[in-house]
C-alpha atoms as a PDB file:
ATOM      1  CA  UNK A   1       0.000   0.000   0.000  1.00  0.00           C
ATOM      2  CA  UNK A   2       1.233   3.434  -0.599  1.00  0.00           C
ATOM      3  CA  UNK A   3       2.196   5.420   2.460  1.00  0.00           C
ATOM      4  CA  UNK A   4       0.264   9.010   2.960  1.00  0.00           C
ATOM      5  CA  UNK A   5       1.499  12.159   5.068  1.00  0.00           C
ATOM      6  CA  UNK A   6       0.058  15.038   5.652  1.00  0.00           C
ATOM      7  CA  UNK A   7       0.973  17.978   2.965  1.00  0.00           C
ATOM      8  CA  UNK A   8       3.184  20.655   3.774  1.00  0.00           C
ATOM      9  CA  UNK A   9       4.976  23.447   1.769  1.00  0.00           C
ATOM     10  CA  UNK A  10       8.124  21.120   1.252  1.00  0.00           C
ATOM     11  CA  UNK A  11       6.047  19.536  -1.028  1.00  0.00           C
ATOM     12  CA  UNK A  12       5.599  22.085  -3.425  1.00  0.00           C
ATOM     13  CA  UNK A  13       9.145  21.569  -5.735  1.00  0.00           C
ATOM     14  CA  UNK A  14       8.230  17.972  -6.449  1.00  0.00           C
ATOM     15  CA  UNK A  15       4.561  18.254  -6.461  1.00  0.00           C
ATOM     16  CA  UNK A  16       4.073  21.372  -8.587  1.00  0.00           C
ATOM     17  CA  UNK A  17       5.200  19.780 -12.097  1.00  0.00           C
ATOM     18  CA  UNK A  18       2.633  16.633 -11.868  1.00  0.00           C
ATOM     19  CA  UNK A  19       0.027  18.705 -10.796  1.00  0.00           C
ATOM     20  CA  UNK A  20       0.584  21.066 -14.295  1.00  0.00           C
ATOM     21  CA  UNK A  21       0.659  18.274 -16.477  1.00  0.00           C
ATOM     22  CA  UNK A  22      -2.956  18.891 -17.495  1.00  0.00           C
ATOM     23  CA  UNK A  23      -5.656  21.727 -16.743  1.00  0.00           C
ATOM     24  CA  UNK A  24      -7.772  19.498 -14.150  1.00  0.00           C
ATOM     25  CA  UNK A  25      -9.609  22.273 -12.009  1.00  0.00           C
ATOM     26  CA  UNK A  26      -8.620  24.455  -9.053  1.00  0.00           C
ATOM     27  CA  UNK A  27      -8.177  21.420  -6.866  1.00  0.00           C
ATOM     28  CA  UNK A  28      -4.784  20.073  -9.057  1.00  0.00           C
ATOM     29  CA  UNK A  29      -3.273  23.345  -7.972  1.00  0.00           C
ATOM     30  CA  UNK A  30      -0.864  22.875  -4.951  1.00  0.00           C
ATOM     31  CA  UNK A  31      -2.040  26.332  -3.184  1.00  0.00           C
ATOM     32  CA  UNK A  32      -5.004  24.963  -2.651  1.00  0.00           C
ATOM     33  CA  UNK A  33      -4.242  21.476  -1.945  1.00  0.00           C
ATOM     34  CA  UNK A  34      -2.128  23.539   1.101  1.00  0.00           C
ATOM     35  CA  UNK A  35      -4.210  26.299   2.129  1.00  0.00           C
ATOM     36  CA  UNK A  36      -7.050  23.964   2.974  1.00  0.00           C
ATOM     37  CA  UNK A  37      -5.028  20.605   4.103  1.00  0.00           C
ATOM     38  CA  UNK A  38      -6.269  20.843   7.884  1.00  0.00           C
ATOM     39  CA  UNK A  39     -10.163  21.231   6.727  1.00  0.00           C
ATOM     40  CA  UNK A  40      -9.871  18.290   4.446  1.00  0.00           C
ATOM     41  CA  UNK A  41      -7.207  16.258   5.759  1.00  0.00           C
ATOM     42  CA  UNK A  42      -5.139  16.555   2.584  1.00  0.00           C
ATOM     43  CA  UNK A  43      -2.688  14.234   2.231  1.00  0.00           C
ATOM     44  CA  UNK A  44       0.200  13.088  -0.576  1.00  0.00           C
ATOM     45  CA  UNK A  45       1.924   9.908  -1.354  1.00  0.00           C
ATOM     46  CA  UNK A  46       4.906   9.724  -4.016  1.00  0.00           C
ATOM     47  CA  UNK A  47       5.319   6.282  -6.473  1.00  0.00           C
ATOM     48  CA  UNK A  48       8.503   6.708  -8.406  1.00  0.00           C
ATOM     49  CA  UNK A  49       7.592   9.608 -10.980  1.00  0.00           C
ATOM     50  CA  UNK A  50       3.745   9.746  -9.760  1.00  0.00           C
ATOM     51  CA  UNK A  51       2.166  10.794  -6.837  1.00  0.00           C
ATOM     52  CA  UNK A  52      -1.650  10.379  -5.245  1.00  0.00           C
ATOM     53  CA  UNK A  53      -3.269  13.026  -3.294  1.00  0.00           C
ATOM     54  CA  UNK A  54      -6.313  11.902  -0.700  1.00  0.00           C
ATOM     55  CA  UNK A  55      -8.397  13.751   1.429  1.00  0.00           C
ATOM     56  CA  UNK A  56      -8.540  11.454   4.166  1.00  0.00           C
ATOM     57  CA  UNK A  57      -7.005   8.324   5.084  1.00  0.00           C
ATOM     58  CA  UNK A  58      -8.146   5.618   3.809  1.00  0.00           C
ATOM     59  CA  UNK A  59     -10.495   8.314   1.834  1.00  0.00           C
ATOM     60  CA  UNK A  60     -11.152  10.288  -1.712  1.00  0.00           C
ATOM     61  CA  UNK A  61      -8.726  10.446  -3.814  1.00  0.00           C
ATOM     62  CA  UNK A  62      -7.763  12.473  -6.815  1.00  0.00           C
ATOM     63  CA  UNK A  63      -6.663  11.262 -10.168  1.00  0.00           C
ATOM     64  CA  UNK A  64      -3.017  10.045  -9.851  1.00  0.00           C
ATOM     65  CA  UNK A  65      -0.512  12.098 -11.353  1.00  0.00           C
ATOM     66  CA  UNK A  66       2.513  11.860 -13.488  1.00  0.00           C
ATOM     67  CA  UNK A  67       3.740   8.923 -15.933  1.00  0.00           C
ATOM     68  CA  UNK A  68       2.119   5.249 -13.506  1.00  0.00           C
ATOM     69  CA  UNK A  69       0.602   2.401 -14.394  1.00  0.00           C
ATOM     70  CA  UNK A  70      -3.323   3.065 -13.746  1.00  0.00           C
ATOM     71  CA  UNK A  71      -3.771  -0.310 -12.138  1.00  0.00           C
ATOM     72  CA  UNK A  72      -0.802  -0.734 -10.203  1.00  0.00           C
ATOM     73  CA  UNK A  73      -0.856   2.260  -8.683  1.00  0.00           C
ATOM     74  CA  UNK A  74      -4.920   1.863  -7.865  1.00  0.00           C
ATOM     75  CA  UNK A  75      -4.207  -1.499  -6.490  1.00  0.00           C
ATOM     76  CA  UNK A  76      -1.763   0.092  -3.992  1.00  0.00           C
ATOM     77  CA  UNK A  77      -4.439   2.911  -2.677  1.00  0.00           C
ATOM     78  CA  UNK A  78      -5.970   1.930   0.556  1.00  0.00           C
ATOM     79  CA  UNK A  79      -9.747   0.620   0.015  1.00  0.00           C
ATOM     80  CA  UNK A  80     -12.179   2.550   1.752  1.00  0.00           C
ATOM     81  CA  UNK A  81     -14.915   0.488   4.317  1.00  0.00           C
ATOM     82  CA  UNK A  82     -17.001  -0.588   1.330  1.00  0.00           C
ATOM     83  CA  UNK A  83     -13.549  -2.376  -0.101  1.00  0.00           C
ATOM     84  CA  UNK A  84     -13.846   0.114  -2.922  1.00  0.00           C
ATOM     85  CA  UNK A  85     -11.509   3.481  -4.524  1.00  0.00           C
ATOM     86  CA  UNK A  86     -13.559   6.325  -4.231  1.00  0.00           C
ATOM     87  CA  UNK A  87     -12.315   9.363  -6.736  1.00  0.00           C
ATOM     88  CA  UNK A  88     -13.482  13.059  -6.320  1.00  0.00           C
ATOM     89  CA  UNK A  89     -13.307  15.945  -9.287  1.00  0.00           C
ATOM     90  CA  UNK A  90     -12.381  13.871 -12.276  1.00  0.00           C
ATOM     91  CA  UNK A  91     -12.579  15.750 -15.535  1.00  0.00           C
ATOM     92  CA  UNK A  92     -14.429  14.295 -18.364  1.00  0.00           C
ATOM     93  CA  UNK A  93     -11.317  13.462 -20.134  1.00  0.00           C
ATOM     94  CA  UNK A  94      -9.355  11.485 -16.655  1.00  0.00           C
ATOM     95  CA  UNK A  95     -12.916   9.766 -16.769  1.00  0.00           C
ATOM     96  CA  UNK A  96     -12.475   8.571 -20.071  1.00  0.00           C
ATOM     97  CA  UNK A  97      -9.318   7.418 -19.113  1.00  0.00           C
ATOM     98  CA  UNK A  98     -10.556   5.335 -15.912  1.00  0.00           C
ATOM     99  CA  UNK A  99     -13.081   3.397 -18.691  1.00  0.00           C
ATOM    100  CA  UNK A 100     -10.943   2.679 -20.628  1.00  0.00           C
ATOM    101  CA  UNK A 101      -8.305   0.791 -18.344  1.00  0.00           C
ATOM    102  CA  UNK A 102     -10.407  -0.523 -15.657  1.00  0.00           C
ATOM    103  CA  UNK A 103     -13.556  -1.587 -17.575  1.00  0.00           C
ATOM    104  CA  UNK A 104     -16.499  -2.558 -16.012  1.00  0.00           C
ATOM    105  CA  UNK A 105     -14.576  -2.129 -12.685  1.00  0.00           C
ATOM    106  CA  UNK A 106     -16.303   1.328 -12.816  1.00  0.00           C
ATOM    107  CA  UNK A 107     -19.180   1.064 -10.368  1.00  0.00           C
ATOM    108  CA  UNK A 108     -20.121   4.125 -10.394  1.00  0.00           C
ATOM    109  CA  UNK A 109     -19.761   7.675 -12.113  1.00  0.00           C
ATOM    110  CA  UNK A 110     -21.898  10.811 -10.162  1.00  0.00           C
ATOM    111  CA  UNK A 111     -21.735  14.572 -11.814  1.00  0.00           C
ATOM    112  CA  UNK A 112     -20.249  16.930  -9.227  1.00  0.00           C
ATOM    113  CA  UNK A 113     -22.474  20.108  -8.860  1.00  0.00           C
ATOM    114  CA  UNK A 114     -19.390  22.586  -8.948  1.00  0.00           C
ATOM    115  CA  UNK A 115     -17.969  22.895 -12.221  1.00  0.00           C
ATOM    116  CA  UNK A 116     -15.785  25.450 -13.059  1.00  0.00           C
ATOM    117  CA  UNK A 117     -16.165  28.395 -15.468  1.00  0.00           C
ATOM    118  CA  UNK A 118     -13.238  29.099 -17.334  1.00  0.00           C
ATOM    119  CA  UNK A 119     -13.004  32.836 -19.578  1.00  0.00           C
ATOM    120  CA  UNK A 120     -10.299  34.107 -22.528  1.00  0.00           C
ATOM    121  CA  UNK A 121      -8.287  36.369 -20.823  1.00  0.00           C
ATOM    122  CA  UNK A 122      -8.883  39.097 -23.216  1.00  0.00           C
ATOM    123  CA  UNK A 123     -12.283  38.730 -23.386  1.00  0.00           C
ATOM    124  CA  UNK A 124     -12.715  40.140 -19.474  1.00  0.00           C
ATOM    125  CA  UNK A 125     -10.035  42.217 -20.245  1.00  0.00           C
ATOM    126  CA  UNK A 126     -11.784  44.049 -23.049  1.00  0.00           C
ATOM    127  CA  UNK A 127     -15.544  43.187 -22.396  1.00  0.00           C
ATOM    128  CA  UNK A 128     -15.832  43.437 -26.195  1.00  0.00           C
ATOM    129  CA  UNK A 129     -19.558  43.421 -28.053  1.00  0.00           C
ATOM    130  CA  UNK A 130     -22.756  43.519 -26.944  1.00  0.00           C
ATOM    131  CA  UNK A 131     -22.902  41.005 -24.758  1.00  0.00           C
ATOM    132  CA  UNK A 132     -20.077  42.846 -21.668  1.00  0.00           C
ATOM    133  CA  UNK A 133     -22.265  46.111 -22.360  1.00  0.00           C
ATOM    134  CA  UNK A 134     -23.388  46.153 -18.734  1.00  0.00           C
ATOM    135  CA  UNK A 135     -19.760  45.380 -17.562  1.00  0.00           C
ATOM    136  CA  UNK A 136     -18.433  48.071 -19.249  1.00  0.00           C
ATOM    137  CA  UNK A 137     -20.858  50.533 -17.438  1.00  0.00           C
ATOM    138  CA  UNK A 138     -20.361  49.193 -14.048  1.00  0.00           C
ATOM    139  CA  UNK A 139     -16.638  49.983 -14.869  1.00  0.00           C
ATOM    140  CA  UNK A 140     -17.349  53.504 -16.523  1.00  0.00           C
ATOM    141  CA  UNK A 141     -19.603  54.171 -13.515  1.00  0.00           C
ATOM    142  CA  UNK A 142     -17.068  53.515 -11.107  1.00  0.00           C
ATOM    143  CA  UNK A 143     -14.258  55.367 -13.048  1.00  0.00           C
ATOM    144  CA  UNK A 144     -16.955  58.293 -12.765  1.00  0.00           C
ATOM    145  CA  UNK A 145     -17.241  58.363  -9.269  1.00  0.00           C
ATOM    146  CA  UNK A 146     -13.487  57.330  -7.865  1.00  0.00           C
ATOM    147  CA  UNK A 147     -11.345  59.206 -10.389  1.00  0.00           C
ATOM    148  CA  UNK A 148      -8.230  58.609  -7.964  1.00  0.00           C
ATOM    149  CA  UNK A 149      -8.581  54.984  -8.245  1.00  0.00           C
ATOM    150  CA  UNK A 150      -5.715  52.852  -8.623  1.00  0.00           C
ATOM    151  CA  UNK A 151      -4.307  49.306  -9.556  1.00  0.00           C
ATOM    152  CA  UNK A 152      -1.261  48.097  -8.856  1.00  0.00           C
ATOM    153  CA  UNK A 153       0.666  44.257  -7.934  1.00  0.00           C
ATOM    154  CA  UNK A 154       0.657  42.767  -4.531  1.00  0.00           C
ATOM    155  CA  UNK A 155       4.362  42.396  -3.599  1.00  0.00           C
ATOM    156  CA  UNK A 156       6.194  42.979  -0.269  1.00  0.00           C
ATOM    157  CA  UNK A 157       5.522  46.315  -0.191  1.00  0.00           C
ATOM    158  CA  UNK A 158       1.565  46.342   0.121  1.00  0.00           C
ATOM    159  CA  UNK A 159       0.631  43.026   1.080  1.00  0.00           C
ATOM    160  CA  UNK A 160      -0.220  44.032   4.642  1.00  0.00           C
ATOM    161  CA  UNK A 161      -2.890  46.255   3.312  1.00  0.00           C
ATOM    162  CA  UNK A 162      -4.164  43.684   1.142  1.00  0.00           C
ATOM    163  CA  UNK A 163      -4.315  41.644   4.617  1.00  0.00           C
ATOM    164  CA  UNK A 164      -5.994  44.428   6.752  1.00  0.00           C
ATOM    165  CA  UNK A 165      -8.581  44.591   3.811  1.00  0.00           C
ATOM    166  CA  UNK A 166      -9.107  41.236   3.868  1.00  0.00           C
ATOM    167  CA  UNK A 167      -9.750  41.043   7.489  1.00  0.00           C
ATOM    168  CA  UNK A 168     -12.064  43.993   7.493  1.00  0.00           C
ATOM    169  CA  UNK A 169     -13.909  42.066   4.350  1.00  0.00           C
ATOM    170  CA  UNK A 170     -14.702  39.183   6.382  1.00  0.00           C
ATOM    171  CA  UNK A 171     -15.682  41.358   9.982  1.00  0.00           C
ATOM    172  CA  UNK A 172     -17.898  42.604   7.846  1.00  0.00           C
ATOM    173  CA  UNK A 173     -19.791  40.005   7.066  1.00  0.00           C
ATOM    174  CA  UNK A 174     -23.500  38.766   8.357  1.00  0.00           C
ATOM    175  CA  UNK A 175     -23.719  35.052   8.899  1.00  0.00           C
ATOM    176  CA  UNK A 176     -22.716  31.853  11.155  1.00  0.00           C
ATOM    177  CA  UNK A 177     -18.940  31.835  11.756  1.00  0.00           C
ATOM    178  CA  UNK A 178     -18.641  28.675  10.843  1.00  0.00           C
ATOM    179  CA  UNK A 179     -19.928  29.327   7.091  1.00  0.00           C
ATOM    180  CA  UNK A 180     -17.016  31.671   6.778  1.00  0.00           C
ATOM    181  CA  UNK A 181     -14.216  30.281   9.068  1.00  0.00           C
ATOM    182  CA  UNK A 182     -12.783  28.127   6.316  1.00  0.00           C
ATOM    183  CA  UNK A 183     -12.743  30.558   3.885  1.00  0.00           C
ATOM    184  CA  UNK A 184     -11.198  33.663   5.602  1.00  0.00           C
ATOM    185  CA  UNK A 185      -8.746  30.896   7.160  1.00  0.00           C
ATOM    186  CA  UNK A 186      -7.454  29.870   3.323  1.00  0.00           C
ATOM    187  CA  UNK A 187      -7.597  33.849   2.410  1.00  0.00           C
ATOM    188  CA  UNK A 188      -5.504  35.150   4.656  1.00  0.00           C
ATOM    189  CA  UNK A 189      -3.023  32.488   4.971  1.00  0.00           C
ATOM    190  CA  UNK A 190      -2.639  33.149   0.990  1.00  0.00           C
ATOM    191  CA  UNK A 191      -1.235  36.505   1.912  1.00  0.00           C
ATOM    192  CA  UNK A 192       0.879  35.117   4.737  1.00  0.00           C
ATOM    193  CA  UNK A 193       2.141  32.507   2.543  1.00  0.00           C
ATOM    194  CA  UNK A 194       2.442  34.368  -0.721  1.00  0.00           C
ATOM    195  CA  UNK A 195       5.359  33.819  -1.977  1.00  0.00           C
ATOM    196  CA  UNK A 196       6.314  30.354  -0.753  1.00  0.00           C
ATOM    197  CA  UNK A 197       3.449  29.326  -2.459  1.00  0.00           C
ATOM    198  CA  UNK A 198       4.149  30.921  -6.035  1.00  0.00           C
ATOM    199  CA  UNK A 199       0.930  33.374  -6.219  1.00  0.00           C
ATOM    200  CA  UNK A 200       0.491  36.316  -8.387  1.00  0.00           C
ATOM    201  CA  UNK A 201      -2.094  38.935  -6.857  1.00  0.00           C
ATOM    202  CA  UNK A 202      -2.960  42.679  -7.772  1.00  0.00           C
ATOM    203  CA  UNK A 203      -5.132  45.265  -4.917  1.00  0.00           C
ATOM    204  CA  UNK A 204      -7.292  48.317  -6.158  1.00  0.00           C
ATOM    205  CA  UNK A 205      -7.181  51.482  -4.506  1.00  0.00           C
ATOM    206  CA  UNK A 206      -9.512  54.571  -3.855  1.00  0.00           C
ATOM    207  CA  UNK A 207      -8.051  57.579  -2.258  1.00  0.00           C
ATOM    208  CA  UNK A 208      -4.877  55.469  -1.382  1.00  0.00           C
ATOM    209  CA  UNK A 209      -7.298  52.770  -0.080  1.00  0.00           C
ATOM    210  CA  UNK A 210      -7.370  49.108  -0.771  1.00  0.00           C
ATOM    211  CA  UNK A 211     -10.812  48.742  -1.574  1.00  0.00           C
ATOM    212  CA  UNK A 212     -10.398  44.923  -3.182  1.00  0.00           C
ATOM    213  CA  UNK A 213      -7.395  42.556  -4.102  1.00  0.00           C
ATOM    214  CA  UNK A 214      -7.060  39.205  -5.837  1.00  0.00           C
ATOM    215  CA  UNK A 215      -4.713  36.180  -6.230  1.00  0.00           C
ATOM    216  CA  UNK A 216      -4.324  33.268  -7.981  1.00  0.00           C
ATOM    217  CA  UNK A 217      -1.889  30.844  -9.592  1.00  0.00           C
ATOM    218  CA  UNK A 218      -1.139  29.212 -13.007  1.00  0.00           C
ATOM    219  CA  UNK A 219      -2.581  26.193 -13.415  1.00  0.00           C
ATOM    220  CA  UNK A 220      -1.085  24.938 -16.640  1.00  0.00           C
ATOM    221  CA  UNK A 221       0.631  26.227 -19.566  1.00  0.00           C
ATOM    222  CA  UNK A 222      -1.504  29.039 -20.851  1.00  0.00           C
ATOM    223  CA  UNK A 223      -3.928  28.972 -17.866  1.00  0.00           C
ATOM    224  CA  UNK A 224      -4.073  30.997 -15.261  1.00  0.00           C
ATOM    225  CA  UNK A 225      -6.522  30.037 -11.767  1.00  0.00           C
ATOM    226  CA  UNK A 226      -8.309  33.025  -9.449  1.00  0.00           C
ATOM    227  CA  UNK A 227      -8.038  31.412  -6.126  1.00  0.00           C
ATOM    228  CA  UNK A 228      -9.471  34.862  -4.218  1.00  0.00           C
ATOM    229  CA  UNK A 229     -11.035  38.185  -5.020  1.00  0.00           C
ATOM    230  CA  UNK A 230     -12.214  40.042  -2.705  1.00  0.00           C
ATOM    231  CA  UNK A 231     -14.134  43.987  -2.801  1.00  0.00           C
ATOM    232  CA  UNK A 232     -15.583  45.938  -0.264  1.00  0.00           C
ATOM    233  CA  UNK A 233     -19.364  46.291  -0.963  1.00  0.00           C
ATOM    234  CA  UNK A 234     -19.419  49.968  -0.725  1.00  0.00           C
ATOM    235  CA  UNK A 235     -17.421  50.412  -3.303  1.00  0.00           C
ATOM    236  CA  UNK A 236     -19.590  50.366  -6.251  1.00  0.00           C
ATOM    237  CA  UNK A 237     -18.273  48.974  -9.451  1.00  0.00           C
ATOM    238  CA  UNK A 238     -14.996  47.610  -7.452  1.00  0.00           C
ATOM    239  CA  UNK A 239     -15.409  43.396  -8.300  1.00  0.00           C
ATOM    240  CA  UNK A 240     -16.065  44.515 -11.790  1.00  0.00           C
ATOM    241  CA  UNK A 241     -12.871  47.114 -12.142  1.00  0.00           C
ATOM    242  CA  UNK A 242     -10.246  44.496 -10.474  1.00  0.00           C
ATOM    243  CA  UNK A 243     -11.568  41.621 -12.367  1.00  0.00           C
ATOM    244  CA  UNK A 244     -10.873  43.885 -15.526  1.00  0.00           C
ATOM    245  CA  UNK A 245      -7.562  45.421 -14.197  1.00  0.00           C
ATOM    246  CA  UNK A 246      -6.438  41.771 -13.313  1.00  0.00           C
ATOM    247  CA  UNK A 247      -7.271  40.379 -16.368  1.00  0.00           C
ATOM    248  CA  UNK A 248      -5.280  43.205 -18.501  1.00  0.00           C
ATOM    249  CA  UNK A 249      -2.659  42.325 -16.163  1.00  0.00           C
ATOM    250  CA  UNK A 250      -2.643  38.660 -17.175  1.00  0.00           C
ATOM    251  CA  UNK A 251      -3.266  38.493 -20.688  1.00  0.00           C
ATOM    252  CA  UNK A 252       0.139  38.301 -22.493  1.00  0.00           C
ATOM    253  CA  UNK A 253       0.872  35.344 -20.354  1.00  0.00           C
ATOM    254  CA  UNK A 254      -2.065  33.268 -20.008  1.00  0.00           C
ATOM    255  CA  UNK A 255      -4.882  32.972 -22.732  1.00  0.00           C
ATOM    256  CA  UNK A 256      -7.499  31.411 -19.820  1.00  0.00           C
ATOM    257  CA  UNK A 257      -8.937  32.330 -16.688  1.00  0.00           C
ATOM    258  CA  UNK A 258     -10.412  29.330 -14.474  1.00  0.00           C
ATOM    259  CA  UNK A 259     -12.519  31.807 -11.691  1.00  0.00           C
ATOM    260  CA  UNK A 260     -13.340  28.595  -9.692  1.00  0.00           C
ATOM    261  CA  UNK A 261     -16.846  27.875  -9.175  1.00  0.00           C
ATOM    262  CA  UNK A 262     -20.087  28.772  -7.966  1.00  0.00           C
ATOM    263  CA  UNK A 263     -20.346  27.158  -4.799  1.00  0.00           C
ATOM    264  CA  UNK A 264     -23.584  26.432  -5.257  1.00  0.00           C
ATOM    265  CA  UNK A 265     -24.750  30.221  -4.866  1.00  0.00           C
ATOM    266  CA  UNK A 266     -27.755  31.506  -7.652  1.00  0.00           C
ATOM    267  CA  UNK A 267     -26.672  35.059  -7.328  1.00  0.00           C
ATOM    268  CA  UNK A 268     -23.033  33.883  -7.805  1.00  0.00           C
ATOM    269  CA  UNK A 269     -23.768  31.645 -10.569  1.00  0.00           C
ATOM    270  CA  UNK A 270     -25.671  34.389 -12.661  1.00  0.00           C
ATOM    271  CA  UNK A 271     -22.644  36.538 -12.067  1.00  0.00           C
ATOM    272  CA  UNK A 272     -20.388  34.080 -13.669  1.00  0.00           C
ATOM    273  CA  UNK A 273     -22.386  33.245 -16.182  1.00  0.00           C
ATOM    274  CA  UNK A 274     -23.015  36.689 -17.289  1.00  0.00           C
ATOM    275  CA  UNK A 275     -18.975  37.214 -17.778  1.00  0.00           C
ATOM    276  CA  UNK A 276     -19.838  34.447 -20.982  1.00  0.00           C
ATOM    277  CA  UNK A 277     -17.454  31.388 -19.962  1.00  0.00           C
ATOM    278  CA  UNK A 278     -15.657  29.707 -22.709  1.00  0.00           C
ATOM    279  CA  UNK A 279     -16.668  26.866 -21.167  1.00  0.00           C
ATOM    280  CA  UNK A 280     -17.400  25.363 -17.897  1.00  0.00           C
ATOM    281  CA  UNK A 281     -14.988  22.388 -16.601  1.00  0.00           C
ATOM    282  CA  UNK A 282     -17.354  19.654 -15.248  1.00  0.00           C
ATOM    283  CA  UNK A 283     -15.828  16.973 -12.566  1.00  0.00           C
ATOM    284  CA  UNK A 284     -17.138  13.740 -11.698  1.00  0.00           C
ATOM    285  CA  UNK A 285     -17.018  11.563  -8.521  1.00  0.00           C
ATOM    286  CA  UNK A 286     -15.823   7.869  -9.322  1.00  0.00           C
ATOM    287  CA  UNK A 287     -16.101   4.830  -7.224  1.00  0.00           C
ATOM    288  CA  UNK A 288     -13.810   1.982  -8.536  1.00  0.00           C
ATOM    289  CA  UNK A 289     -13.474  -1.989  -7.399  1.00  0.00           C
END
C-alpha cells in the first residue's frame, strides 16, 4: 500500500510539475491542496515519478498524477470500508481514461455540482460586443465616481494592506462563523504565505485605499486560476474594475482564466455566467473496485 502524510509546503518543488501536467480544475493546484489541508485532511503519497493526493485516510482520492501504471498504482491505494476506490473531481477526459483501463470495474460515475467556469483572458479584459455592455458601465460608472482609483501588484511592499482589507472584508460580514471560518482561514493564509506558495495577486485602490485585491496561480501552460477576489461592498463597481484590471494584467501570459466555481450560490452563478465562460470544466465523482 502506498504510504500518505500530511501535505506541507516542502512539497511544493516535487509536487508542482505533476500537478501542471494537465488543466484538471482548481483542486490540481498545490495552493489549494495547502491552504485547505487541515479542513480536508489533505494528504500526498509519491510512487517513483507519480504521486496520489487523498483527502482522508483511507479516503477520496484524486486522479493520480505523473507517468504510472493506472492499475498498479490503484491497487496500492488503501480501500475505503465498502472495499472500494472512491475518486473526487475527475474531468471528463481522466474519466475517459478510468473506462478505458479498468472496464467494467467502474461502479459508479456521479456529476459533481461545482464545475468550473473558465473565460479568454482578453475577453474580461476588453468586455468586447454587446454582450459585456453592462460590464463596461459598471466599470465607466465607477471610473466616474473614484477618479483617484488605482491598480497596482501585490508584492512585499503592500501586502499588509491587502491583509488588513481582507480582514475587514470578512468582519464585515452577516452570517454563522462557521460558514465563513474556512474561507477567511485559506484567504488570509494566501497573503501570509504568498510567496512560498508561487501566487500572483494585484489590490485596487480609492483615495490610497485598498478597496479589493485578488490572487491566484497558473494552473497549466496558458492557464491561469483566481483562487481569491475580494471587494468591499461599498465600493460600487470595485469586483467589476479588479476583475478587468487583473485580467489586462494577465493576458500576455495566459490565454485562460479558471474563476473557480459557484459554490452552489444563484446570485453567484448568474454573475459568472453573465462574464460568458468559454466553457465550464465539469468533474465527476468515481467509485472503482
Amino acid at each position: 500500500m502506498l504510504a500518505f502524510n500530511r501535505i506541507t509546503i516542502e512539497d511544493r518543488e516535487r509536487l508542482l510539475p505533476l500537478l501542471m501536467e494537465k488543466d484538471r480544475g482548481c483542486e490540481y493546484t498545490f495552493s489549494n491542496l495547502y491552504l485547505y489541508r487541515h479542513f480536508y485532511d489533505t494528504n500526498i503519497a509519491y510512487h517513483n515519478d507519480s504521486a496520489v493526493v487523498s483527502f482522508g485516510n483511507p479516503g477520496l482520492y484524486l486522479m493520480p498524477l505523473g507517468s504510472c501504471d493506472l492499475k498498479e498504482i490503484v491497487e496500492e491505494l488503501p480501500a475505503g470500508s465498502d472495499g472500494n476506490r472512491h475518486f473526487v473531481c475527475i474531468t471528463n477526459d481522466d474519466l475517459n481514461v478510468l473506462a478505458d483501463v479498468f472496464g467494467d470495474r467502474v461502479i459508479s460515475v456521479e456529476k459533481q455540482t461545482d464545475g468550473e467556469y473558465v473565460y479568454r483572458s482578453s475577453d474580461l479584459a476588453d468586455l468586447p460586443g454587446k454582450k459585456y455592455h453592462s460590464k463596461r458601465n459598471h466599470c465607466t460608472r465607477f471610473e466616474r465616481l473614484y477618479s483617484d482609483w488605482s491598480f497596482e501588484k501585490i508584492g512585499t511592499d503592500n501586502i499588509a494592506e491587502a491583509a488588513a482589507m481582507n480582514a475587514a472584508w470578512y468582519a464585515g460580514m452577516s452570517g454563522g462563523e462557521d460558514d465563513l471560518r474556512e474561507d477567511c482561514a485559506c484567504s488570509a493564509g494566501s497573503l501570509c504565505q504568498f510567496d512560498r506558495l508561487g501566487l500572483t495577486g494585484a489590490l485596487l485602490r480609492v483615495g490610497g485605499k485598498v478597496v479589493a485585491w485578488c490572487c491566484g496561480e497558473e494552473i497549466s501552460a496558458g492557464s491561469f486560476c483566481t483562487h481569491v477576489e475580494k471587494a468591499m461592498r461599498d465600493v460600487d463597481g470595485a469586483y467589476s474594475v479588479i476583475n478587468r484590471e487583473f485580467a489586462m494584467m494577465l493576458r500576455d501570459r495566459f490565454e485562460f482564466i479558471n474563476r473557480e466555481d459557484d459554490a452552489g450560490d444563484e446570485g453567484l452563478r448568474r454573475t459568472k455566467l453573465s462574464y460568458e465562460p468559454v466553457y465550464i470544466l465539469e468533474k465527476n465523482r468515481v467509485v472503482i473496485s
